[in-house]
N, C-alpha and C. Protein backbone atom coordinates (compact mmCIF):
# COMPACT_ATOMS: atom_id res chain seq x y z
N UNK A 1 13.93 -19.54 0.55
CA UNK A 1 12.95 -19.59 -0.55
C UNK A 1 13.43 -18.73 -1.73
N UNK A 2 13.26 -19.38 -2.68
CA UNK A 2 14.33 -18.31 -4.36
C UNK A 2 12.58 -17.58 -4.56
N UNK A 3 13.06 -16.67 -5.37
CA UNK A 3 11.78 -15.59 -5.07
C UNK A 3 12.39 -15.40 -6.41
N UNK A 4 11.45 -15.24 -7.67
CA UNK A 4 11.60 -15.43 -8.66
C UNK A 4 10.31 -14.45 -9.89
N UNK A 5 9.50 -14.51 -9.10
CA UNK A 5 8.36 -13.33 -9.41
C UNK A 5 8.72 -11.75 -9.41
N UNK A 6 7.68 -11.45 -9.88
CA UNK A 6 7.18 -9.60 -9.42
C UNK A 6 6.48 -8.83 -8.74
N UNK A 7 7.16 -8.15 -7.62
CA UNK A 7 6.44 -7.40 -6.45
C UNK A 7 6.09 -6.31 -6.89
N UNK A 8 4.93 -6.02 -6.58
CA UNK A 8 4.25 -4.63 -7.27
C UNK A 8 3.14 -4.08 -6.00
N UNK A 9 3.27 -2.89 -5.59
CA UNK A 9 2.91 -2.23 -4.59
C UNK A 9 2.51 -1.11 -4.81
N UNK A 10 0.90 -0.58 -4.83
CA UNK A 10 0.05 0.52 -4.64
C UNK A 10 0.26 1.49 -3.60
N UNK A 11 0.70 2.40 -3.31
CA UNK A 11 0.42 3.27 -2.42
C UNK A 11 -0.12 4.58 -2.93
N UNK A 12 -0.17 5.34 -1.54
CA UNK A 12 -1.33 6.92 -2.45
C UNK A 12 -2.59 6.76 -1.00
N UNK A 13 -2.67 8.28 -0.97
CA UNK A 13 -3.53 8.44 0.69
C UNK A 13 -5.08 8.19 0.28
N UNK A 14 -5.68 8.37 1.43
CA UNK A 14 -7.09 7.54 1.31
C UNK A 14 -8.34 7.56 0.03
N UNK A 15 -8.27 6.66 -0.38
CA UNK A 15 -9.51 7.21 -1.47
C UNK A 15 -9.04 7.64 -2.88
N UNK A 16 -7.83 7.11 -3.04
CA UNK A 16 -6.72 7.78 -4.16
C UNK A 16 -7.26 6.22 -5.45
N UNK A 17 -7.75 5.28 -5.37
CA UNK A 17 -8.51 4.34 -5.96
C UNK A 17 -7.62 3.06 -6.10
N UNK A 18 -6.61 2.93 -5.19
CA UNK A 18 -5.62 1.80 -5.46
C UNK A 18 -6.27 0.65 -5.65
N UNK A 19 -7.49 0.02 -4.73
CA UNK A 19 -8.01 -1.23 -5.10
C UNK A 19 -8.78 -1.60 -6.50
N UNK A 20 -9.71 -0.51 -6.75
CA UNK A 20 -10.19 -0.28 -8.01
C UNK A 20 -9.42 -0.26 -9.32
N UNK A 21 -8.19 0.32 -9.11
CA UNK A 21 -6.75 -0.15 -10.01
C UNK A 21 -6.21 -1.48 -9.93
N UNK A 22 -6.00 -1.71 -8.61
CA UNK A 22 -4.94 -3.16 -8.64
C UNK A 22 -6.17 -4.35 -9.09
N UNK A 23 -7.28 -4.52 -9.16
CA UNK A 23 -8.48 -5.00 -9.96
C UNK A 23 -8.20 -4.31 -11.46
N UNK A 24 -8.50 -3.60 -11.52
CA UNK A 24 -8.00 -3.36 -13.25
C UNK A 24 -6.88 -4.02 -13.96
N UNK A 25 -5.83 -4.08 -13.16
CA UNK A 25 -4.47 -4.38 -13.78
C UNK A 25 -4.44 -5.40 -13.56
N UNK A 26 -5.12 -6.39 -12.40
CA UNK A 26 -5.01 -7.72 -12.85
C UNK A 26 -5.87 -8.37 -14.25
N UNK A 27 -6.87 -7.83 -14.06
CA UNK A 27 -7.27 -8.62 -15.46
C UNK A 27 -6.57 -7.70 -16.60
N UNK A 28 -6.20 -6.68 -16.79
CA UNK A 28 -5.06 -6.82 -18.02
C UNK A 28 -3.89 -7.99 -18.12
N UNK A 29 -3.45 -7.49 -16.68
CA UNK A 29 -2.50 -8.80 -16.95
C UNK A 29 -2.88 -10.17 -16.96
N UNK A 30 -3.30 -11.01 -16.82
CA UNK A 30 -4.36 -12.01 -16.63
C UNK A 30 -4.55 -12.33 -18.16
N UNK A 31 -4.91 -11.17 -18.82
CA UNK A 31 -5.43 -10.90 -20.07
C UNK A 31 -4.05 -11.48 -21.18
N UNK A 32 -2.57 -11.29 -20.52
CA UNK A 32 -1.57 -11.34 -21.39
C UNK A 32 -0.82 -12.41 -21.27
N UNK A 33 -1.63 -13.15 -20.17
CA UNK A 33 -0.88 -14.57 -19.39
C UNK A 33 0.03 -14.83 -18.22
N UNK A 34 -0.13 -13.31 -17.88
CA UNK A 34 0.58 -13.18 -16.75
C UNK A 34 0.01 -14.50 -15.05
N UNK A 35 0.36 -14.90 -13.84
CA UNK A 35 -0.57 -15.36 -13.59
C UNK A 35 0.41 -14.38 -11.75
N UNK A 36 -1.33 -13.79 -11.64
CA UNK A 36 -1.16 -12.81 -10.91
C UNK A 36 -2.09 -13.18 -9.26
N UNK A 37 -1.13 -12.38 -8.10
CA UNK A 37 -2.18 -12.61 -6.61
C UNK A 37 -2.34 -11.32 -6.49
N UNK A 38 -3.13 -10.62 -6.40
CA UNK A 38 -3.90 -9.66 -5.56
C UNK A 38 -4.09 -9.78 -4.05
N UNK A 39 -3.71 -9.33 -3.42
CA UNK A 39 -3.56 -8.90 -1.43
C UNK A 39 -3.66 -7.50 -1.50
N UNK A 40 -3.52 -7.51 0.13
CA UNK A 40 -3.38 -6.03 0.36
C UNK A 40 -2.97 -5.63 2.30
N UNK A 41 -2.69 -4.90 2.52
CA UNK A 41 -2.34 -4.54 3.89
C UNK A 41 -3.25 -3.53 4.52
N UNK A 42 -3.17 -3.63 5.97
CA UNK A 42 -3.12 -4.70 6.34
C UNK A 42 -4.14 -5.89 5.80
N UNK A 43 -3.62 -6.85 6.24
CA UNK A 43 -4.58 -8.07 5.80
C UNK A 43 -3.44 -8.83 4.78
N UNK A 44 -4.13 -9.97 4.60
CA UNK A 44 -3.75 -10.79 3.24
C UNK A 44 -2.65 -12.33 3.61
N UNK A 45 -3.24 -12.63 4.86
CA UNK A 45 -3.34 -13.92 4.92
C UNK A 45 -3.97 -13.77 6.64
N UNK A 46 -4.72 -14.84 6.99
CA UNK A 46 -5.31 -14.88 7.89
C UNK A 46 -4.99 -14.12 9.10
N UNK A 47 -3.95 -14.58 9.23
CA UNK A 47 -3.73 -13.81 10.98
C UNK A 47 -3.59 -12.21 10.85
N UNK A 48 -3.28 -11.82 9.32
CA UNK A 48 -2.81 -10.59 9.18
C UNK A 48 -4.21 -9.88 9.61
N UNK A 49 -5.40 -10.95 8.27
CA UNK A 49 -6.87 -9.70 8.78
C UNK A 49 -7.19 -9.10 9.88
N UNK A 50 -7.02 -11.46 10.82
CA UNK A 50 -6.83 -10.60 12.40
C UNK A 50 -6.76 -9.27 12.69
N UNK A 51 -5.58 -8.83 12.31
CA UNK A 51 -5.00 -7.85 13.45
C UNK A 51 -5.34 -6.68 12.39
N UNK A 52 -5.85 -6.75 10.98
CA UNK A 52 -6.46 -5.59 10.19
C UNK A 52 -7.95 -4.93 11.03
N UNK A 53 -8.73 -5.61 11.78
CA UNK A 53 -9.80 -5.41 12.06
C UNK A 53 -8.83 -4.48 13.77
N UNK A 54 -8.09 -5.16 14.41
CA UNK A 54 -7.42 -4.32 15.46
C UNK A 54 -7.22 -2.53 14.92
N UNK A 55 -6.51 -2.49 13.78
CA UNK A 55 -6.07 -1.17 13.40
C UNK A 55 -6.71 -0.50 13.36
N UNK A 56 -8.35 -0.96 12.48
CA UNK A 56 -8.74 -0.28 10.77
C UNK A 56 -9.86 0.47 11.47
N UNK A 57 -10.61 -0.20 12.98
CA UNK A 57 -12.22 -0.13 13.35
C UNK A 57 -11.24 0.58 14.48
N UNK A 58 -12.64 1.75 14.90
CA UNK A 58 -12.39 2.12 16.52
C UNK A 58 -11.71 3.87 16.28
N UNK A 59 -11.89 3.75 17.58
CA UNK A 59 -11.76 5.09 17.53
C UNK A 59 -10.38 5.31 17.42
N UNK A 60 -10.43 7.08 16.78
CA UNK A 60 -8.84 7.16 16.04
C UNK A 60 -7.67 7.20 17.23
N UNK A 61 -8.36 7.38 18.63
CA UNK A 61 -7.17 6.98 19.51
C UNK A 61 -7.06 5.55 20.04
N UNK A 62 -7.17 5.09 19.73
CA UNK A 62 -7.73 3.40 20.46
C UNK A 62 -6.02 3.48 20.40
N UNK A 63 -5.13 3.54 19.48
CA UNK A 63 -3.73 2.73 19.64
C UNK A 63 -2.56 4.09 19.62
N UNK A 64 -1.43 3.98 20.18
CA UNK A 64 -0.79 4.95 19.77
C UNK A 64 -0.26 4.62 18.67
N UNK A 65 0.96 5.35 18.44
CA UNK A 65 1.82 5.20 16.89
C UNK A 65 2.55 3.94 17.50
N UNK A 66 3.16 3.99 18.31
CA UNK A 66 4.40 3.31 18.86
C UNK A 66 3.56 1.82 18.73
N UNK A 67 2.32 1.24 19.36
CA UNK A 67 1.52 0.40 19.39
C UNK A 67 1.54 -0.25 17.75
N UNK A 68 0.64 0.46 17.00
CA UNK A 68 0.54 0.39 15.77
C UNK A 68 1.96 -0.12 14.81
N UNK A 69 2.81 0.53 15.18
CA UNK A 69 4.02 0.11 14.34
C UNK A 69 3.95 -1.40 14.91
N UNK A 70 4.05 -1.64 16.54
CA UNK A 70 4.18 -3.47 16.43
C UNK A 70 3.05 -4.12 15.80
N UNK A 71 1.85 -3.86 15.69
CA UNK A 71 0.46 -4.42 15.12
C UNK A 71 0.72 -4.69 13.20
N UNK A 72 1.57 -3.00 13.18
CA UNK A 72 1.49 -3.45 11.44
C UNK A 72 2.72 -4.51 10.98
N UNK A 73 3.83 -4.52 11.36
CA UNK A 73 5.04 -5.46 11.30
C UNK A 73 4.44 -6.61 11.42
N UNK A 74 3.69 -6.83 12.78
CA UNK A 74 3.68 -8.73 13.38
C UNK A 74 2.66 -8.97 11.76
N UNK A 75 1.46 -7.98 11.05
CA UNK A 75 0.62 -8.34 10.36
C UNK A 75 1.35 -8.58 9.29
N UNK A 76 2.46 -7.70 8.75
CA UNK A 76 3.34 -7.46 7.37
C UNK A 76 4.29 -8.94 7.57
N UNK A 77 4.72 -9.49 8.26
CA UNK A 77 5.27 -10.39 8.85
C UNK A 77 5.33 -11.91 8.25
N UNK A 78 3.65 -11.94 9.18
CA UNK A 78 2.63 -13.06 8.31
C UNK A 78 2.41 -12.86 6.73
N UNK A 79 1.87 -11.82 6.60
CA UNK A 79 1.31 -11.78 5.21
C UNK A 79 2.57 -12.14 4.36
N UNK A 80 4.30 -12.04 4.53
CA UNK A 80 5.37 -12.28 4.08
C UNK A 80 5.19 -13.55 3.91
N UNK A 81 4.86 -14.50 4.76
CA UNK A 81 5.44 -15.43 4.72
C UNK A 81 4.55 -16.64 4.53
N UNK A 82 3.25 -16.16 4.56
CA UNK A 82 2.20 -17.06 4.21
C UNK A 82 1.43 -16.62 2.73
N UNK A 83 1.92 -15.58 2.64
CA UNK A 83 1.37 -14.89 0.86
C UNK A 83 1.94 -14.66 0.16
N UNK A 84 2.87 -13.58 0.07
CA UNK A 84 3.82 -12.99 -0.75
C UNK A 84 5.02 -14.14 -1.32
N UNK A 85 5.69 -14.13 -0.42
CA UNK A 85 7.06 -15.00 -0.71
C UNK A 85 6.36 -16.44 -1.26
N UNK A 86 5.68 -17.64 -1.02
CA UNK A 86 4.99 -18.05 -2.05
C UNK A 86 4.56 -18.06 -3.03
N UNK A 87 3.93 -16.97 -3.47
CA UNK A 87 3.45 -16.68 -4.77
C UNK A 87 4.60 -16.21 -5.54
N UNK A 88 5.64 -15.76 -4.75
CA UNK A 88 7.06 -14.94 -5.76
C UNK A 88 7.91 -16.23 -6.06
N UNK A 89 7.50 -17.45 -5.44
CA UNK A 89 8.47 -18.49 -5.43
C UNK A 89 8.04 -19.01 -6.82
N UNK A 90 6.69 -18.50 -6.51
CA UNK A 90 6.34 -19.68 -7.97
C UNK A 90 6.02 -19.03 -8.93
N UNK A 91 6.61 -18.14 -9.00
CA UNK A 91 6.91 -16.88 -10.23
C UNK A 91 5.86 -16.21 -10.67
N UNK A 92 4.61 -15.82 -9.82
CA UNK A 92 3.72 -14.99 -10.23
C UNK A 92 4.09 -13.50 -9.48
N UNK A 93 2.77 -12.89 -10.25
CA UNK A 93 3.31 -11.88 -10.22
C UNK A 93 2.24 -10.80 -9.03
N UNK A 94 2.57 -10.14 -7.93
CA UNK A 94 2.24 -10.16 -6.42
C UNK A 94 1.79 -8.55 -6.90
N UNK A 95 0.60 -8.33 -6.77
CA UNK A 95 -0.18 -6.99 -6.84
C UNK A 95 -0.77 -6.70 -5.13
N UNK A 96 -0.24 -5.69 -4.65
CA UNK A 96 -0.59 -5.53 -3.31
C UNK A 96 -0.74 -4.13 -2.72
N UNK A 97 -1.90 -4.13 -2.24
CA UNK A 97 -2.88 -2.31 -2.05
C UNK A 97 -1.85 -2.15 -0.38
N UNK A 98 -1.08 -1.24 -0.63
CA UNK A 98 -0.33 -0.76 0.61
C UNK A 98 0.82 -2.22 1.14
N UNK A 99 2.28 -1.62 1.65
CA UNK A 99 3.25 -1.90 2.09
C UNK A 99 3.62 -1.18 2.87
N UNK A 100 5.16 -1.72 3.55
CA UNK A 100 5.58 -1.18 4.03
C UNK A 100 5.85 1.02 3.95
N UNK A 101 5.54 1.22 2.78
CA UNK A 101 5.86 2.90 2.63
C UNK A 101 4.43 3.49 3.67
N UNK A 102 3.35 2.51 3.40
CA UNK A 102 2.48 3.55 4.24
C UNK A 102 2.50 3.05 5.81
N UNK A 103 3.21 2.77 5.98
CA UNK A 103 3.55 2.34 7.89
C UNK A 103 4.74 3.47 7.95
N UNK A 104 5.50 3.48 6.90
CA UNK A 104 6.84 4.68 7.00
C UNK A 104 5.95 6.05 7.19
N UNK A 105 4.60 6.62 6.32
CA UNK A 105 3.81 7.63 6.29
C UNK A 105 2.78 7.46 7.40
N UNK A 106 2.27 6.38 7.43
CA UNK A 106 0.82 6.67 8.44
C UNK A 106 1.50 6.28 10.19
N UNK A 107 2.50 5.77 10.48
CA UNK A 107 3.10 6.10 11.82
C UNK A 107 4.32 6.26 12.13
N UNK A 108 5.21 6.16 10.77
CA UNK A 108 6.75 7.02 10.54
C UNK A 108 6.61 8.74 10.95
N UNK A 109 5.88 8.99 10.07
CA UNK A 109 5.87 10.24 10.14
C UNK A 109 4.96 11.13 10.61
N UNK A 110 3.25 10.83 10.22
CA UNK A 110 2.52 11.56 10.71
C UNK A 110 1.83 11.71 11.94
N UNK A 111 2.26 10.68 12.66
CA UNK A 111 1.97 10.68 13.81
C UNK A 111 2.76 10.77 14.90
N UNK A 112 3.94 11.12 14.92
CA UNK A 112 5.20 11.70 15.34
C UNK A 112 6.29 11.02 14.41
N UNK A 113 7.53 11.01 15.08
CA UNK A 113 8.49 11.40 14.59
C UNK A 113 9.17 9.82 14.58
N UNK A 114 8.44 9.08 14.29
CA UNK A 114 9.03 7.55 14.61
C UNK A 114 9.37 6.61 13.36
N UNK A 115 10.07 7.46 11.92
CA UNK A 115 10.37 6.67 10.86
C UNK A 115 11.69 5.37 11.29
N UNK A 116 12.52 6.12 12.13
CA UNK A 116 13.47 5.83 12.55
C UNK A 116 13.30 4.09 12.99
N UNK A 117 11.95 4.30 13.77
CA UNK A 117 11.71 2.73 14.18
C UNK A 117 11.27 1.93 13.55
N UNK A 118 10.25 2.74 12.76
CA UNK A 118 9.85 1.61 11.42
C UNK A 118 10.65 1.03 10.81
N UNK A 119 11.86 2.12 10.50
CA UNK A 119 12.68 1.24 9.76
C UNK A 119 13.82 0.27 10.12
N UNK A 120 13.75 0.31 11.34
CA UNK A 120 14.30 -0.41 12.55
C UNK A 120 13.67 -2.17 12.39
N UNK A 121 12.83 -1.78 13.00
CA UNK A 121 11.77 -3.12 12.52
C UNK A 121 11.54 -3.87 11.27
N UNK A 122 11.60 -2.75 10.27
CA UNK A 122 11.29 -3.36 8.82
C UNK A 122 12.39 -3.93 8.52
N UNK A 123 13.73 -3.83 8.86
CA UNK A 123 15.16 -3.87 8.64
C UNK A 123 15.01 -5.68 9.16
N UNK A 124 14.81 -5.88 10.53
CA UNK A 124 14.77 -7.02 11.14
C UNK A 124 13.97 -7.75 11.08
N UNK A 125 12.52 -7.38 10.69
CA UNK A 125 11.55 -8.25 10.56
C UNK A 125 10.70 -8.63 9.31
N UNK A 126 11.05 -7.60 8.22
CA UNK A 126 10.74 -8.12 7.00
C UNK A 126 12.02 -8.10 5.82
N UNK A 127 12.48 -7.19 5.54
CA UNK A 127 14.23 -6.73 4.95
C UNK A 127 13.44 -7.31 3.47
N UNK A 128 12.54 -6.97 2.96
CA UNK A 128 12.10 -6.34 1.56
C UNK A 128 11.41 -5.87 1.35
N UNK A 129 11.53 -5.33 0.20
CA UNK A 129 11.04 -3.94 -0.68
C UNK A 129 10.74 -4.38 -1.94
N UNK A 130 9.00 -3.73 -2.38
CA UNK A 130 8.44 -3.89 -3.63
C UNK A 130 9.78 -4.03 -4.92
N UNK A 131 9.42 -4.64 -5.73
CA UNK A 131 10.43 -4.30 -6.87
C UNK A 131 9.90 -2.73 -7.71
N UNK A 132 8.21 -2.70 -7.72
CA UNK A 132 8.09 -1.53 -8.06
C UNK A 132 6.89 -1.17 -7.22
N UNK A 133 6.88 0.33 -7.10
CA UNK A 133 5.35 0.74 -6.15
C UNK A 133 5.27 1.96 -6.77
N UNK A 134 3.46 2.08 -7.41
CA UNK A 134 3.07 2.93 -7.91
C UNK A 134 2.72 3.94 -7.16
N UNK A 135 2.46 4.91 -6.88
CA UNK A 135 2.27 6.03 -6.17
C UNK A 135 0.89 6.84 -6.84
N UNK A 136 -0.29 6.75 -6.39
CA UNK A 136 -1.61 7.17 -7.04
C UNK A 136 -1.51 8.34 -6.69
N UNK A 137 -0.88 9.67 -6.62
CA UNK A 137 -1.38 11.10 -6.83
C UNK A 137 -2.42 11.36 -6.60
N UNK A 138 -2.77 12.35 -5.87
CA UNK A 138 -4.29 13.32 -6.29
C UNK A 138 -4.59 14.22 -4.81
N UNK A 139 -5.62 14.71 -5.15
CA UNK A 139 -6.11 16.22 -4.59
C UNK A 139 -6.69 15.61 -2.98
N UNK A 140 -5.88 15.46 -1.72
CA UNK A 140 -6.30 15.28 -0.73
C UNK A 140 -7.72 15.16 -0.28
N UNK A 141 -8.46 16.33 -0.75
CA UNK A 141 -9.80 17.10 -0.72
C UNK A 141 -10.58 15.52 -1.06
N UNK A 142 -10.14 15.48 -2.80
CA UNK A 142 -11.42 14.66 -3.05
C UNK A 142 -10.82 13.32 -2.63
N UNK A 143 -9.53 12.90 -2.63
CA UNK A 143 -9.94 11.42 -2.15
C UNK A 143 -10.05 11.35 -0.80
N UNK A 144 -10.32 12.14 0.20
CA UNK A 144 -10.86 11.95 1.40
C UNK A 144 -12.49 11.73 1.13
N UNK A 145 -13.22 12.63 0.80
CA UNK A 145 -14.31 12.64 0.33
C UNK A 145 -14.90 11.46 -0.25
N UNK A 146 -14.19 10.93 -1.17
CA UNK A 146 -14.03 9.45 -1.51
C UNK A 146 -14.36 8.25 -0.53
N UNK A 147 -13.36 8.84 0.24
CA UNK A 147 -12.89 7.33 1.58
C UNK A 147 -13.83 7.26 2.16
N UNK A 148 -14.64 8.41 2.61
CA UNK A 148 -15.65 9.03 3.58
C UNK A 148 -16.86 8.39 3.22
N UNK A 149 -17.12 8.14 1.79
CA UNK A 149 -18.31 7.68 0.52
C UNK A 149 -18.51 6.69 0.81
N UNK A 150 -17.31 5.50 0.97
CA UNK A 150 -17.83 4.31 1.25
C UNK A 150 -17.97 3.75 2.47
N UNK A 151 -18.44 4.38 3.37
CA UNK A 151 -19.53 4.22 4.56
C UNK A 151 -18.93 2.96 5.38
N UNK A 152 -17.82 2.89 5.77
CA UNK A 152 -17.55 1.01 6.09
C UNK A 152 -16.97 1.61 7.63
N UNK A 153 -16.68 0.17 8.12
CA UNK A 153 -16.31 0.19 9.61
C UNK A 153 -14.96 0.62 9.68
N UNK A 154 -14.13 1.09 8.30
CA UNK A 154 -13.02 0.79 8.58
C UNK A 154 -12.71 2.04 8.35
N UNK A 155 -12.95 3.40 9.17
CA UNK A 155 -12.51 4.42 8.63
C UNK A 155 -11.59 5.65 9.52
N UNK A 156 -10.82 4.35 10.76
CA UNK A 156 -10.11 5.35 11.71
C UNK A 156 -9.22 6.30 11.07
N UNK A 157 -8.27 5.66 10.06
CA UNK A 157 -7.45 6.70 9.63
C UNK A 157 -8.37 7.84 9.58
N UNK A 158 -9.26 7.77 8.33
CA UNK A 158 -10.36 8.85 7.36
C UNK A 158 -10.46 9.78 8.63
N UNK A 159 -10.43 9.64 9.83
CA UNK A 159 -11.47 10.34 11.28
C UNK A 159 -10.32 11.28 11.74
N UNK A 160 -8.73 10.87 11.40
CA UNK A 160 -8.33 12.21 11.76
C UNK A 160 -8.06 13.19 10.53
N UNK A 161 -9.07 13.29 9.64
CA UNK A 161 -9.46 14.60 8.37
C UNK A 161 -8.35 15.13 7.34
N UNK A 162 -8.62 15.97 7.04
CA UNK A 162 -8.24 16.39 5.89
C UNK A 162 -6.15 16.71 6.16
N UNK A 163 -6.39 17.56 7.41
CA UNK A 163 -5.04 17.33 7.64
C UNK A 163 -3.95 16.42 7.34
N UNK A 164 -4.25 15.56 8.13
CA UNK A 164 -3.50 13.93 7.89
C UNK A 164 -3.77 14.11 6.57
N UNK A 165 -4.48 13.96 5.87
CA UNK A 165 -4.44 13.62 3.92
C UNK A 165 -3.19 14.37 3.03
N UNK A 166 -3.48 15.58 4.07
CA UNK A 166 -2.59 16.52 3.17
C UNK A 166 -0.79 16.29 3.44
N UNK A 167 -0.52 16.19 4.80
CA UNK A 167 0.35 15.78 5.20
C UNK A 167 0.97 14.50 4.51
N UNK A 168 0.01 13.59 4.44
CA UNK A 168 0.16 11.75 3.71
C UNK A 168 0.87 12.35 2.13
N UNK A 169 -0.22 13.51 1.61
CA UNK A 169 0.44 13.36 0.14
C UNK A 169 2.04 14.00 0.02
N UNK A 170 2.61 14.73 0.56
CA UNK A 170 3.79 15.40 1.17
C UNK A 170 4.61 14.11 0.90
N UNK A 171 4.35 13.78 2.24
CA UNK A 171 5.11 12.53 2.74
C UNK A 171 5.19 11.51 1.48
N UNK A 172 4.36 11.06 1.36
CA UNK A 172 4.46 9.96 -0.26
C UNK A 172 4.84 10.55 -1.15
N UNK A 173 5.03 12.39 -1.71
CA UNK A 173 6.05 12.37 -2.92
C UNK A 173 7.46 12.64 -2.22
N UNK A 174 7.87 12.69 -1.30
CA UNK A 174 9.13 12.36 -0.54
C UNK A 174 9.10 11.67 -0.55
N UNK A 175 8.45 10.46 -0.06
CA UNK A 175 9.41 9.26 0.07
C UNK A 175 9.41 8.56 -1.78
N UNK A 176 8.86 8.98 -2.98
CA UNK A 176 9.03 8.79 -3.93
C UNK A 176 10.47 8.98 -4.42
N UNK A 177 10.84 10.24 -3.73
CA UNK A 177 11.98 11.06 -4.61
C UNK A 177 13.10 9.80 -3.64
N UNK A 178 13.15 9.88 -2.57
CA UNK A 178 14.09 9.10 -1.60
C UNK A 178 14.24 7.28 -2.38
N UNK A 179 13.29 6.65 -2.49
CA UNK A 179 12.85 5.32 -3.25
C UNK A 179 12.85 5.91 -4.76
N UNK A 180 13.64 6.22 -5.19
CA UNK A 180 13.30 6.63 -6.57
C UNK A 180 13.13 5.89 -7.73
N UNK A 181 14.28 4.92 -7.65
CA UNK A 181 14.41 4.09 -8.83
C UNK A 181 13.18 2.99 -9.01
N UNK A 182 12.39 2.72 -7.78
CA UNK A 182 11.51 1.62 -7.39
C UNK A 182 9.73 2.44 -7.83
N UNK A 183 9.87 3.89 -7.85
CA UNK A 183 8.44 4.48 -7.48
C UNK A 183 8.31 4.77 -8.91
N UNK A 184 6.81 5.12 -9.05
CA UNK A 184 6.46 5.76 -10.47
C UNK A 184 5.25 6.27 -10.08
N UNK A 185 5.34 7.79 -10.51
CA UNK A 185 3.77 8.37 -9.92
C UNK A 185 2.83 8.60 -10.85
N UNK A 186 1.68 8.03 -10.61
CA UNK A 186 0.54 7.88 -11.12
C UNK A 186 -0.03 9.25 -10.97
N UNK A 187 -0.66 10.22 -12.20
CA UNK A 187 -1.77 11.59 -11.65
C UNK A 187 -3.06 10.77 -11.57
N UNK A 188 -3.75 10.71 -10.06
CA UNK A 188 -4.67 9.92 -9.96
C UNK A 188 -6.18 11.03 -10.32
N UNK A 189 -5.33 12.20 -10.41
CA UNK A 189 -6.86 13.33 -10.68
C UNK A 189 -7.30 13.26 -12.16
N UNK A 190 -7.11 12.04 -12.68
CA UNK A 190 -7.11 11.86 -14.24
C UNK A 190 -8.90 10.98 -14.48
N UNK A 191 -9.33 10.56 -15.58
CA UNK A 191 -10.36 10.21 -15.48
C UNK A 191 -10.09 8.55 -15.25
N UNK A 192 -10.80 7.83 -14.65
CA UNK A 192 -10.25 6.57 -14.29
C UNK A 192 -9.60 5.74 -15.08
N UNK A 193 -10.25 5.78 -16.42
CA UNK A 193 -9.87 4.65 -17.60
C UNK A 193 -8.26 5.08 -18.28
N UNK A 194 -7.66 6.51 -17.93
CA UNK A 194 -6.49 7.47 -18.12
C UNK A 194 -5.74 6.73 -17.32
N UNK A 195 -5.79 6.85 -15.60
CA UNK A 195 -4.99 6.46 -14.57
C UNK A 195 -4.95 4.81 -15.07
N UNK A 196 -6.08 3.98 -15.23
CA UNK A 196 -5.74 2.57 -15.64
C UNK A 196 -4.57 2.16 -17.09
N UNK A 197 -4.74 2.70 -17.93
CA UNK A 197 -4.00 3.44 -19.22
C UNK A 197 -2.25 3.15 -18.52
N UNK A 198 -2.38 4.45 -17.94
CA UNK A 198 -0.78 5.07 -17.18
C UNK A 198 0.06 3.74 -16.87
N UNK A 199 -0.95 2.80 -15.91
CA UNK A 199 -0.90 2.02 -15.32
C UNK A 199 -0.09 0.89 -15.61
N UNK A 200 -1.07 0.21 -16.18
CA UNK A 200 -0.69 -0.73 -17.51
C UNK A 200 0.55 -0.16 -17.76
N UNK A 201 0.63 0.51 -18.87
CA UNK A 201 2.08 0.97 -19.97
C UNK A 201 3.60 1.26 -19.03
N UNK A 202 2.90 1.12 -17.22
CA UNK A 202 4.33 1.23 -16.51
C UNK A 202 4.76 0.29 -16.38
N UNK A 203 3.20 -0.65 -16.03
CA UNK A 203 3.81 -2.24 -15.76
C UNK A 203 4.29 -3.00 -16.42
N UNK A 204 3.99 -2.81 -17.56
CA UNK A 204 4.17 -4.05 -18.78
C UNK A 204 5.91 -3.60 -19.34
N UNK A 205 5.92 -1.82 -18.83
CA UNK A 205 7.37 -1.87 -19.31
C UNK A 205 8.45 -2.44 -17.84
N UNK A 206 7.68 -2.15 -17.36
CA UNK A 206 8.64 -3.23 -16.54
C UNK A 206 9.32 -4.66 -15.91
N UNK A 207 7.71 -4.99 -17.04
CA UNK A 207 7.79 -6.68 -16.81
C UNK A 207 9.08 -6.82 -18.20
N UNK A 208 9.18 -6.25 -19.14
CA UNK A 208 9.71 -6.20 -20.15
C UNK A 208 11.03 -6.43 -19.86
């Protein structure tokens, strides 16, 4: 499949406002004629949700890391090949809340020591990478607090606390500096319509 579009990938730890952004930036772009898909991970084509409702609900031990890494691949997998790579074929432009970097952070790293396999897997079972991924910044504290706000079934990560948050933001400006040429960090402790602002003026120079 010739892949001919633009991959664009949100990351940033819980409550950091990626969906509320990647909704903003589509209707800018939208706005300029761009013609844009919005997804997100897990999830973002059927079988993927499937196995989004396996991860997202339940208690924070229900799966180990080792478990989870096969759950998020088989989901990242599908969503490749029934969402993404389609929409890149036909030259739009692919806005998507979490990739592969937060499977490298949420069971690469913080949950032991298993980047090694992620990238093992990611190597063999998906072998691409955003063209660009924004990185939403901000104060652990409040976007946990955030995550916590919207009251939904889906809040195993949120349940192991502030720790994990703090750890996640670590980890995501490392793996920024490591992915360098691909990342651009957003200060998400800005007032929303600022961070949307930032946003925009990265994307559009990069569609450029």
């Amino acid at each position: 499949m010739t892949v001919t579009g633009h991959f664009i990938t949100f990351e940033g730890i819980d409550g950091s406002g990626k969906t509320t952004q990647i909704a903003r930036l589509a209707d800018a772009l939208r706005a300029y004629g761009y013609d844009v898909v919005t997804t997100r991970e897990p999830g973002g084509s059927p079988g993927a949700e499937e196995i989004r409702a396996l991860v997202l609900e339940g208690d924070p031990d229900r799966w180990s890391a080792e478990t989870e890494i096969l759950l998020f691949t088989a989901a990242r997998r599908d969503h490749l090949e029934r969402t993404i790579l389609p929409a890149l074929a036909a030259d739009k432009i692919v806005l998507c809340d979490r990739f592969a970097d937060s499977t490298r952070m949420y069971q690469g790293l913080s949950r032991g020591d298993l980047r090694g396999v992620v990238d093992q897997l990611h190597s063999l079972m998906i072998g691409r990478e955003p063209d660009l991924t924004l990185l939403i910044d901000m104060d652990p504290a409040t976007g946990l607090a955030r995550a916590k706000s919207r009251a939904t079934a889906e809040e195993r990560f949120e349940d192991f606390g502030q720790a994990l948050q703090d750890q996640m933001r670590k980890g995501f400006l490392s793996l920024a500096q490591e992915f360098e040429p691909r990342f651009r960090i957003i200060n998400g402790d800005q007032p929303m319509d600022a961070v949307s602002a930032d946003i925009r003026d990265v994307v559009l120079a990069h569609l450029s």
